[in-house]
Each structure stands twice: as structure tokens, then as C-alpha cells.
N, C-alpha and C. Protein backbone atom coordinates (compact mmCIF):
# COMPACT_ATOMS: atom_id res chain seq x y z
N UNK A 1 -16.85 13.10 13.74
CA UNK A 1 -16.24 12.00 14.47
C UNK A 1 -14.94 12.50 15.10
N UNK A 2 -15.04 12.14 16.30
CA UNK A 2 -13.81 12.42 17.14
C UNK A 2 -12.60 11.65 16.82
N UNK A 3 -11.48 12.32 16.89
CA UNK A 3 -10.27 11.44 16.46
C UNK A 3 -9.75 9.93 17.34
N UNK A 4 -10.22 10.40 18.66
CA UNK A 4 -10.12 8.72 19.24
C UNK A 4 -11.43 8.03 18.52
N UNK A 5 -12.24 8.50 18.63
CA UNK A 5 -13.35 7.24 17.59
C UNK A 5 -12.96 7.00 16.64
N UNK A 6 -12.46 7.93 15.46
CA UNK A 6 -11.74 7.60 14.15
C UNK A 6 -10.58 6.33 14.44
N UNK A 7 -9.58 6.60 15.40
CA UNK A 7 -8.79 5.51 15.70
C UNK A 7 -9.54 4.27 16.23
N UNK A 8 -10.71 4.12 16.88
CA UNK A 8 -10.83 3.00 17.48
C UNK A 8 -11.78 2.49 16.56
N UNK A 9 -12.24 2.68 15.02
CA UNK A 9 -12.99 2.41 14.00
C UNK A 9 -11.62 1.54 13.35
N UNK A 10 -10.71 2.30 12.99
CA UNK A 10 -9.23 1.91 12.29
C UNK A 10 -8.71 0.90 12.72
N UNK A 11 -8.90 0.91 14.17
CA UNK A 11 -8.32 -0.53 15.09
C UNK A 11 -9.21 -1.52 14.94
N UNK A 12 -10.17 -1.18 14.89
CA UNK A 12 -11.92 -2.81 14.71
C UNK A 12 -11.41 -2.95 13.31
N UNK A 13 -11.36 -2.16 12.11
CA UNK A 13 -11.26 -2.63 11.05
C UNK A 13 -9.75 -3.39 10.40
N UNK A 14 -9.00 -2.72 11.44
CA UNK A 14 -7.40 -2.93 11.45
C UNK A 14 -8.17 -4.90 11.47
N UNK A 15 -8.56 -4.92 12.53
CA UNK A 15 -8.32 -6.45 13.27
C UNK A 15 -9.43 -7.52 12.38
N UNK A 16 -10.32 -6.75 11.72
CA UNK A 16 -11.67 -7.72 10.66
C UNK A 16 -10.72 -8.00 9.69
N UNK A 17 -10.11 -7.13 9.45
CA UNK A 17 -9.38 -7.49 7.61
C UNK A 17 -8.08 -8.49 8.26
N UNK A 18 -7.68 -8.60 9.19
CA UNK A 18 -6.53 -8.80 9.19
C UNK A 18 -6.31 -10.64 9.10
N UNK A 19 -5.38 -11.13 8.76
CA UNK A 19 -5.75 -12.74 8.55
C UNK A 19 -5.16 -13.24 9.60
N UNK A 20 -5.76 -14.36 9.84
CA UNK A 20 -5.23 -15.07 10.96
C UNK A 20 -3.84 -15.10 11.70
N UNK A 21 -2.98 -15.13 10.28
CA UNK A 21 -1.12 -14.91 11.32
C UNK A 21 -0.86 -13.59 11.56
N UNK A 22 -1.39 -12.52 11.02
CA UNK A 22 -1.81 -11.38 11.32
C UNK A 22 -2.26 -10.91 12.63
N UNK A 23 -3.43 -11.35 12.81
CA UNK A 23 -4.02 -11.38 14.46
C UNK A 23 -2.95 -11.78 15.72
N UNK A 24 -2.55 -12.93 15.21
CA UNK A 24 -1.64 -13.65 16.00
C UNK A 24 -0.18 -13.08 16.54
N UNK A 25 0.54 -12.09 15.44
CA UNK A 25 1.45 -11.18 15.57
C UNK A 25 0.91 -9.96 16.38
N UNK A 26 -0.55 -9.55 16.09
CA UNK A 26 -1.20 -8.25 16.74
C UNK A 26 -1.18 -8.96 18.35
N UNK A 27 -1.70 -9.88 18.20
CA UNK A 27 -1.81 -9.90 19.95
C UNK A 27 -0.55 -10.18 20.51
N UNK A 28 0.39 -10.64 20.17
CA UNK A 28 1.77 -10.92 20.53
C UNK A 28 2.34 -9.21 20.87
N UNK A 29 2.06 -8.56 19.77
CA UNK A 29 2.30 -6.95 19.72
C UNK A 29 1.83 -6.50 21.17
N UNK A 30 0.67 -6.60 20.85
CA UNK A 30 -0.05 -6.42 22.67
C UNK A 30 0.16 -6.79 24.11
N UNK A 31 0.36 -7.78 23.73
CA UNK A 31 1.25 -8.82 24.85
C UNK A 31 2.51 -8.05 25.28
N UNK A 32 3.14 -7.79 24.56
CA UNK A 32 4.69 -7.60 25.15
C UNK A 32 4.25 -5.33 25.48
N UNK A 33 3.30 -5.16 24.69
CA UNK A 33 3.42 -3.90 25.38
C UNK A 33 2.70 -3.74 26.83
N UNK A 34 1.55 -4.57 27.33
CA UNK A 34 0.65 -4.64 28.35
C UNK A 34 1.96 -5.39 29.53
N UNK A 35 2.60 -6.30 29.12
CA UNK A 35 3.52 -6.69 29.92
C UNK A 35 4.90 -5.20 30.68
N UNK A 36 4.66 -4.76 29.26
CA UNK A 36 5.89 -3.60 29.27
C UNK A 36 5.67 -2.45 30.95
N UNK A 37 3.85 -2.38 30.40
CA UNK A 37 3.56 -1.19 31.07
C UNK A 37 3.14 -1.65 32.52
N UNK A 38 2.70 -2.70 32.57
CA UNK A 38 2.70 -3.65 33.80
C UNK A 38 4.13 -3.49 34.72
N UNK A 39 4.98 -3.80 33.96
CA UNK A 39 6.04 -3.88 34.63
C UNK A 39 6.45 -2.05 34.99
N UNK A 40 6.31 -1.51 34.46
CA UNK A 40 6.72 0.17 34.57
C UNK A 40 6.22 0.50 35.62
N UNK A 41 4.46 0.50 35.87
CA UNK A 41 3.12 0.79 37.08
C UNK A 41 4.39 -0.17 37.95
N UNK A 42 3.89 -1.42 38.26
CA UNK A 42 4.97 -1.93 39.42
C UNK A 42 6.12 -1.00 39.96
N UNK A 43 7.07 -0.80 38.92
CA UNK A 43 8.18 -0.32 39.28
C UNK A 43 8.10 1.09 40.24
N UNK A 44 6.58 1.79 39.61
CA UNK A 44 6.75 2.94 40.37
C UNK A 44 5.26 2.87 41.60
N UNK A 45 5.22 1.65 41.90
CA UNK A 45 4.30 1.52 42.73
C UNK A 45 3.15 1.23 42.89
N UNK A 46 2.73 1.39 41.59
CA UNK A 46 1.04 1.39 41.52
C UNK A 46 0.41 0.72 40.91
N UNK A 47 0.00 -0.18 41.97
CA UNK A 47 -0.50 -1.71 41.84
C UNK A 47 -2.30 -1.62 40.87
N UNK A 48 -2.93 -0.37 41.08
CA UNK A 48 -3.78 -0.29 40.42
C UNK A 48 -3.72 -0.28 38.52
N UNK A 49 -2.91 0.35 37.98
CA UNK A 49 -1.89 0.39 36.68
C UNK A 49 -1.37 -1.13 36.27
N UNK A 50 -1.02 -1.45 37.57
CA UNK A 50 0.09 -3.01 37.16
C UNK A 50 -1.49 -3.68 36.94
N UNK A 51 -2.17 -3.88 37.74
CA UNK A 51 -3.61 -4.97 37.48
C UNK A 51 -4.04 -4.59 36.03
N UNK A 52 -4.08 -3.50 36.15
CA UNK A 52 -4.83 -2.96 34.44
C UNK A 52 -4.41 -3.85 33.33
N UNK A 53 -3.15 -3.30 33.76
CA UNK A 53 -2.35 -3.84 32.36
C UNK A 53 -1.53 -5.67 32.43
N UNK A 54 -1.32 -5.68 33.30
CA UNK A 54 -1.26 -7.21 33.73
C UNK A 54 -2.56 -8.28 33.42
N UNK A 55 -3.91 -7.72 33.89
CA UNK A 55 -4.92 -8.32 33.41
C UNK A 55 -5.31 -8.10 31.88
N UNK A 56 -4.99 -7.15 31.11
CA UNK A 56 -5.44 -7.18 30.02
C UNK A 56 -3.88 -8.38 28.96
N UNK A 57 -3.36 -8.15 29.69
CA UNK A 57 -2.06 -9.64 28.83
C UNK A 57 -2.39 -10.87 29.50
N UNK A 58 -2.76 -11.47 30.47
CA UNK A 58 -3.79 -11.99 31.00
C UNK A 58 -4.59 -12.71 30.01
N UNK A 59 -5.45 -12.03 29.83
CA UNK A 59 -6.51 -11.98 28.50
C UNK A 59 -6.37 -12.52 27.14
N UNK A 60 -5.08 -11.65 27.05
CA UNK A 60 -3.96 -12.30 25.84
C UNK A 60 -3.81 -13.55 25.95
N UNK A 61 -3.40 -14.03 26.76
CA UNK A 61 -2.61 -14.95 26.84
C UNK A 61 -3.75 -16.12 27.39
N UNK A 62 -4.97 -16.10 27.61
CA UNK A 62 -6.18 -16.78 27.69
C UNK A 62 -7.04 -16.93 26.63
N UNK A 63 -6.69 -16.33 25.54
CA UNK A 63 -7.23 -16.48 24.42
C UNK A 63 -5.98 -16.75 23.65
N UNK A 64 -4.75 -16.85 23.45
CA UNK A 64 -3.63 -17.78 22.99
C UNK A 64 -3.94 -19.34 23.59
N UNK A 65 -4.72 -19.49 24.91
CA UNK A 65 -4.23 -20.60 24.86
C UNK A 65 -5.59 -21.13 24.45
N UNK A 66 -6.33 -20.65 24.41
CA UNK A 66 -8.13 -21.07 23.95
C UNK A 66 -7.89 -21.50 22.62
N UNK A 67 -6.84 -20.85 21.54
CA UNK A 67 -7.09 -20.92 20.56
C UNK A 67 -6.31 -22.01 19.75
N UNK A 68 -4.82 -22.64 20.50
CA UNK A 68 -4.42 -23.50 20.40
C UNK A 68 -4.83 -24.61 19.94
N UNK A 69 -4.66 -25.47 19.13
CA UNK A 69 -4.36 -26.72 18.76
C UNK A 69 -3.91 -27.78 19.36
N UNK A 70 -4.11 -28.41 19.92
CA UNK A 70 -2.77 -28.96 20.54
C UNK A 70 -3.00 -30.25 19.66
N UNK A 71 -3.46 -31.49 18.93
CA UNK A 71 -3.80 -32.18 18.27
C UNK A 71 -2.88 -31.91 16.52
N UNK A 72 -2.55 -30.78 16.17
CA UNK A 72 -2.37 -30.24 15.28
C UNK A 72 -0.35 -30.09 15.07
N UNK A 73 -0.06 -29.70 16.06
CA UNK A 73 1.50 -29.68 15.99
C UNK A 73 2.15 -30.06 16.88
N UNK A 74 3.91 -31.07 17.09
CA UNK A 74 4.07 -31.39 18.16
C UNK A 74 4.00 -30.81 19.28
N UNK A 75 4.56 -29.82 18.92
CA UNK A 75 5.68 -28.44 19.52
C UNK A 75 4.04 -27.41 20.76
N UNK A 76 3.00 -28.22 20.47
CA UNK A 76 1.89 -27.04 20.90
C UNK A 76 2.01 -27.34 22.23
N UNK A 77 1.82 -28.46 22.84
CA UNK A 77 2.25 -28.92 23.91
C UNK A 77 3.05 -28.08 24.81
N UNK A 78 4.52 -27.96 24.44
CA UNK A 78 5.05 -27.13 24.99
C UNK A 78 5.07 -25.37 24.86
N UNK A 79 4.26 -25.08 23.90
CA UNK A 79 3.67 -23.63 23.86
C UNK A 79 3.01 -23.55 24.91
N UNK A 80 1.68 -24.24 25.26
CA UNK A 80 0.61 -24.19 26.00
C UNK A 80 1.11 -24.35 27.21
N UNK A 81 2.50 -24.90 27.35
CA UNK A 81 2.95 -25.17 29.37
C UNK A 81 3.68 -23.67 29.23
N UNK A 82 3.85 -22.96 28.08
CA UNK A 82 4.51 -21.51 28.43
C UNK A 82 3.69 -20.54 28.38
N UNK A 83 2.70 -20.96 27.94
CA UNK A 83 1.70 -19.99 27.77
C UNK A 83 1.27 -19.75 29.36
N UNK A 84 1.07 -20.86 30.21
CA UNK A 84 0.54 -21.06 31.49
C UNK A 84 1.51 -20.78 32.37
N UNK A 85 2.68 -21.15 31.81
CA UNK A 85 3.91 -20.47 33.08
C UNK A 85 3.51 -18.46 33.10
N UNK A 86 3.49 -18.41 31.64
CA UNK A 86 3.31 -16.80 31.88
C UNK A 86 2.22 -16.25 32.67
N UNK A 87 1.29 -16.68 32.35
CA UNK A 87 -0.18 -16.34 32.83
C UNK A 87 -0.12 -16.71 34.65
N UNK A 88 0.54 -17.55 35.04
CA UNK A 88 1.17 -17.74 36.14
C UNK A 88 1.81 -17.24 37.02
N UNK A 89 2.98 -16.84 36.13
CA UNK A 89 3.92 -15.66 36.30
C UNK A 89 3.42 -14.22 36.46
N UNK A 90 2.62 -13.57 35.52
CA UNK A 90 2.11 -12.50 35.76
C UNK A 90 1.47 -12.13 36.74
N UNK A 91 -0.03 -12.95 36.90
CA UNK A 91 -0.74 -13.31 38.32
C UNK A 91 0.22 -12.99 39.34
N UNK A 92 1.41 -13.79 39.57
CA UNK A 92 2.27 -13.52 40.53
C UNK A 92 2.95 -12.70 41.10
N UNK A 93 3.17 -11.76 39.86
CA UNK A 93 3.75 -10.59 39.76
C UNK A 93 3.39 -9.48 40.13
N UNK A 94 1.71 -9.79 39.29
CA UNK A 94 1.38 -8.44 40.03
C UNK A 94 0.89 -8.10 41.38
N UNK A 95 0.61 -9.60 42.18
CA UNK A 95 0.19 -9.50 43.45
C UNK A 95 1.74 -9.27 44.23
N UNK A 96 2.59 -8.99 43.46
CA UNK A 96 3.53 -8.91 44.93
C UNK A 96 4.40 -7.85 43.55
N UNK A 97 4.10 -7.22 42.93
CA UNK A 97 4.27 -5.96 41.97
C UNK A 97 5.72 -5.80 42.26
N UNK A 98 6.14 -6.65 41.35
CA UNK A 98 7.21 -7.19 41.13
C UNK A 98 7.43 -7.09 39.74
N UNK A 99 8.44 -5.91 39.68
CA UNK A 99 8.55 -5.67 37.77
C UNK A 99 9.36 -6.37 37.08
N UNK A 100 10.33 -6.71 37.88
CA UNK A 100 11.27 -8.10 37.08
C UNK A 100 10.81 -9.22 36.92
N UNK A 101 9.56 -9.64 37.54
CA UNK A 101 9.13 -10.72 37.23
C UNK A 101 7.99 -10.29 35.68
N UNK A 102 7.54 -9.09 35.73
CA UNK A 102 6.92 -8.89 34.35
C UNK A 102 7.75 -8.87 33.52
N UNK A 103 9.16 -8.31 33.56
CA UNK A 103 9.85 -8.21 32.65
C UNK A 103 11.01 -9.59 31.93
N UNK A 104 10.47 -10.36 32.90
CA UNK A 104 11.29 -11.55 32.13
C UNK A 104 9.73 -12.17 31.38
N UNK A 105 8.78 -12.25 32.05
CA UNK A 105 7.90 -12.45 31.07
C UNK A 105 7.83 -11.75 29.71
N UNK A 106 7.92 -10.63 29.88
CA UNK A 106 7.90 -9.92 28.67
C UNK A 106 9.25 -9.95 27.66
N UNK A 107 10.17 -10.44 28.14
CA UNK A 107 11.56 -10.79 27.67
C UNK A 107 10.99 -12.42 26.56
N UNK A 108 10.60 -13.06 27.28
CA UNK A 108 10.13 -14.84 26.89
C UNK A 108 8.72 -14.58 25.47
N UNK A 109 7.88 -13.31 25.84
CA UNK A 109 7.07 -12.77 24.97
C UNK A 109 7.43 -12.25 23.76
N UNK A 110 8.47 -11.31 23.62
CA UNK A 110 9.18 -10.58 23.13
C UNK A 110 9.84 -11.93 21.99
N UNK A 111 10.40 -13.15 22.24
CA UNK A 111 11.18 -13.87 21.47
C UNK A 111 9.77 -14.94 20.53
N UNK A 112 8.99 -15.07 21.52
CA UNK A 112 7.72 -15.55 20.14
C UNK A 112 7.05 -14.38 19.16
N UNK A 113 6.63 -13.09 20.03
CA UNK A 113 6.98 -12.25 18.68
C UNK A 113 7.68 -12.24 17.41
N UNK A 114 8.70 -12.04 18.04
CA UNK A 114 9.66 -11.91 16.89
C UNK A 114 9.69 -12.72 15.93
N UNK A 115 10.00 -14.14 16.57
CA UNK A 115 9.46 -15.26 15.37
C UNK A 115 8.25 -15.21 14.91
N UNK A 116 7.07 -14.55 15.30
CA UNK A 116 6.45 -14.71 14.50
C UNK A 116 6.11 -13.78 13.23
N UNK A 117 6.70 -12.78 13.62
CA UNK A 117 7.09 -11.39 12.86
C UNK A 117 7.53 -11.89 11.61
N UNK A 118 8.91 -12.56 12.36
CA UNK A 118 9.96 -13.13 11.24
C UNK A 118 8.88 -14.59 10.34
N UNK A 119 7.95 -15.16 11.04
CA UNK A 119 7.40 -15.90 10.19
C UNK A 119 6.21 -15.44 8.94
N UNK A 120 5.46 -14.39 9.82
CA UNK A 120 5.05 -14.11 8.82
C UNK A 120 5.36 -12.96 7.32
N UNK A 121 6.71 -12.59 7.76
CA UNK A 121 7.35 -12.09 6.70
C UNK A 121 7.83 -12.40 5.91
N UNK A 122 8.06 -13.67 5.67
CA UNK A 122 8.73 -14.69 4.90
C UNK A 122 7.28 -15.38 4.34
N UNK A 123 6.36 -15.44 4.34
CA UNK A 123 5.18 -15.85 4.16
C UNK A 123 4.28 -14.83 3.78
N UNK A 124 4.63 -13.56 4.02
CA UNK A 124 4.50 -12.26 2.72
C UNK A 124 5.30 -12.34 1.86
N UNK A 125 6.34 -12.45 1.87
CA UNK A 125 7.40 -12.41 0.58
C UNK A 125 7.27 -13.47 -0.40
N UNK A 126 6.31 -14.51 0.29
CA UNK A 126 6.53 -15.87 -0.76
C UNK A 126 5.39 -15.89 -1.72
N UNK A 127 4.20 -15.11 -0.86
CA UNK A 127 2.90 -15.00 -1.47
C UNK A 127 3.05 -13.66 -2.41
N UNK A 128 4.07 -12.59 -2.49
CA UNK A 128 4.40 -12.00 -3.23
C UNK A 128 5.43 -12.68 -4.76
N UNK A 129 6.08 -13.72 -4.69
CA UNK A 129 6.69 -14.07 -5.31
C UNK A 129 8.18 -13.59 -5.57
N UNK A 130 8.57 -12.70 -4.35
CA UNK A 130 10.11 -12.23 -4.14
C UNK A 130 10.71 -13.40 -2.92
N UNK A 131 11.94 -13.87 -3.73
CA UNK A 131 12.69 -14.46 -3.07
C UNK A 131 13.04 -13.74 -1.51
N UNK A 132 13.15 -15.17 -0.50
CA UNK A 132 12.98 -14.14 0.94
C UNK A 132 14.72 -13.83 1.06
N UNK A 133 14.40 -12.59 1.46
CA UNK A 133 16.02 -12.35 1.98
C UNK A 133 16.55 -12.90 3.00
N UNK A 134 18.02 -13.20 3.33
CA UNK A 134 18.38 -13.93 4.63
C UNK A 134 18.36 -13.50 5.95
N UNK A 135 17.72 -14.44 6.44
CA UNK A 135 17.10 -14.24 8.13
C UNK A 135 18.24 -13.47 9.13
N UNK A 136 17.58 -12.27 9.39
CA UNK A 136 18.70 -11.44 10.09
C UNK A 136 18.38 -11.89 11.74
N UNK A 137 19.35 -12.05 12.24
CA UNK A 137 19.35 -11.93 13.83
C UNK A 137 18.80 -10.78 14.95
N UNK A 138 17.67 -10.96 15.62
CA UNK A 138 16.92 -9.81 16.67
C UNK A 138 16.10 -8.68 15.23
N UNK A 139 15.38 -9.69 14.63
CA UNK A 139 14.61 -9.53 13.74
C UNK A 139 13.55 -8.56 14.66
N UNK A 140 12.71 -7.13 14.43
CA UNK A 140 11.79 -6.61 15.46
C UNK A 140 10.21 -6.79 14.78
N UNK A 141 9.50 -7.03 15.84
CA UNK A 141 8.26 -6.55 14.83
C UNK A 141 7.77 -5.36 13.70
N UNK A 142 6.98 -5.06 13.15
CA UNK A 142 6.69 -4.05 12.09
C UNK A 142 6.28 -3.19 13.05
N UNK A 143 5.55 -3.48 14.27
CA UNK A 143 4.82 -2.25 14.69
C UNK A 143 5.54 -1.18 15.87
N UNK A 144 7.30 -1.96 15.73
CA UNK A 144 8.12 -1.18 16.35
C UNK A 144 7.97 -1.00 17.68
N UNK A 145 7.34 -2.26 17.81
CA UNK A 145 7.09 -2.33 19.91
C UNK A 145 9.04 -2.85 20.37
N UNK A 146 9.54 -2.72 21.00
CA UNK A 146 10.63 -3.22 20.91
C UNK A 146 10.67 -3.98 22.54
């Protein structure tokens, strides 16, 4: 087995085992890097790169909003009108490959990450039975996307 197959076995199994707030942090992870590189391709021109990666957060962000609740919490409501501003935004972006406009998306991405980073770490620690330590400010994800 080839070492990219070995990795892309690790990544399917990464994502079967992984639990639901789990997933939810992974695609957020994804999100802000597909936004990242979106915005980079733009910057240096190449609108073929920006679609790639613009459409695959896209994707993201079409299956964030598929998967929503909205019946379930107040607050979903206004997730789902940001979810659509982004998906909006991007579209927009990349037809006129425009990297500041990916990058404030990815700025607005970047801060539900984090909370959710920060949520589900506190929700490891509790299911461990260690008191959670106090909530630090520009908390990053684990997987060091920054």
C-alpha cells in the first residue's frame, strides 16, 4: 500500500470513528483551510485553484446547512443566514477572484471553529472527569489550522 492510500484509509477511518462534534470541528477545520487556499489561488491569479478550493468549502458549507436543525435551537436561525451569507460570499468571490473577500470569510469561519474547538474541549474534559481549566482567549483548533 502506497503511502497516500495509507493516508486516505486513516482519513475514512479518521471520519467513521469520529463522533458527531468531532465531524463538526473536522469540517470547520476544512472550511477555513479550503477558504485559506481559495483565497491564496485568487491572490496569485488563478481562478482555476480559487474554483477548486472555493467549491470544495462550498460543499462544506452545504452540508452545514443540510444538517442544521433549525426547530432545535434559537440561535440556528441565525447560523443558517451565516452560513448562506458565506456560501454567497464565496460564490462571489471567486467569480471576480477576489481574495479579501475569501479572507474575511475565512476570518467569520475561523471564529465558529474555534468555539467549537473550545466547545468540544470542555466536553472532553467533562466526560473525562477533570475539572475544565479556564477559557483562554484566541483558543486554536487541535489540528493547528490557524
Amino acid at each position: 500500500m502506497t503511502a497516500t492510500a495509507r493516508r486516505a484509509q486513516f482519513l475514512r477511518e479518521s471520519v467513521l470513528a469520529a463522533s458527531p462534534e468531532r465531524l463538526v470541528t473536522m469540517l470547520y477545520d476544512r472550511l477555513a483551510l479550503d477558504l485559506e487556499r481559495a483565497a491564496g489561488a485568487a491572490e496569485q491569479g488563478d481562478r482555476s485553484e480559487t474554483a477548486h478550493h472555493a467549491g470544495h468549502a462550498q460543499d462544506i458549507l452545504a452540508e452545514l446547512m443540510s444538517s442544521l436543525d433549525l426547530s432545535t435551537w434559537d440561535g440556528a436561525k441565525n447560523l443558517f443566514g451565516l452560513y448562506t451569507y458565506l456560501l454567497t460570499e464565496t460564490m462571489a468571490a471567486t467569480v471576480a477572484l477576489d481574495p479579501a473577500r475569501l479572507t474575511a470569510c475565512r476570518t467569520h469561519v475561523a471564529e465558529l471553529r474555534d468555539a467549537w474547538h473550545g466547545a468540544l474541549h470542555e466536553v472532553d474534559v467533562e466526560a473525562r472527569g477533570i475539572p475544565a481549566p479556564a477559557r483562554t482567549v484566541g483558543l486554536r483548533g487541535d489540528l493547528g489550522i490557524a
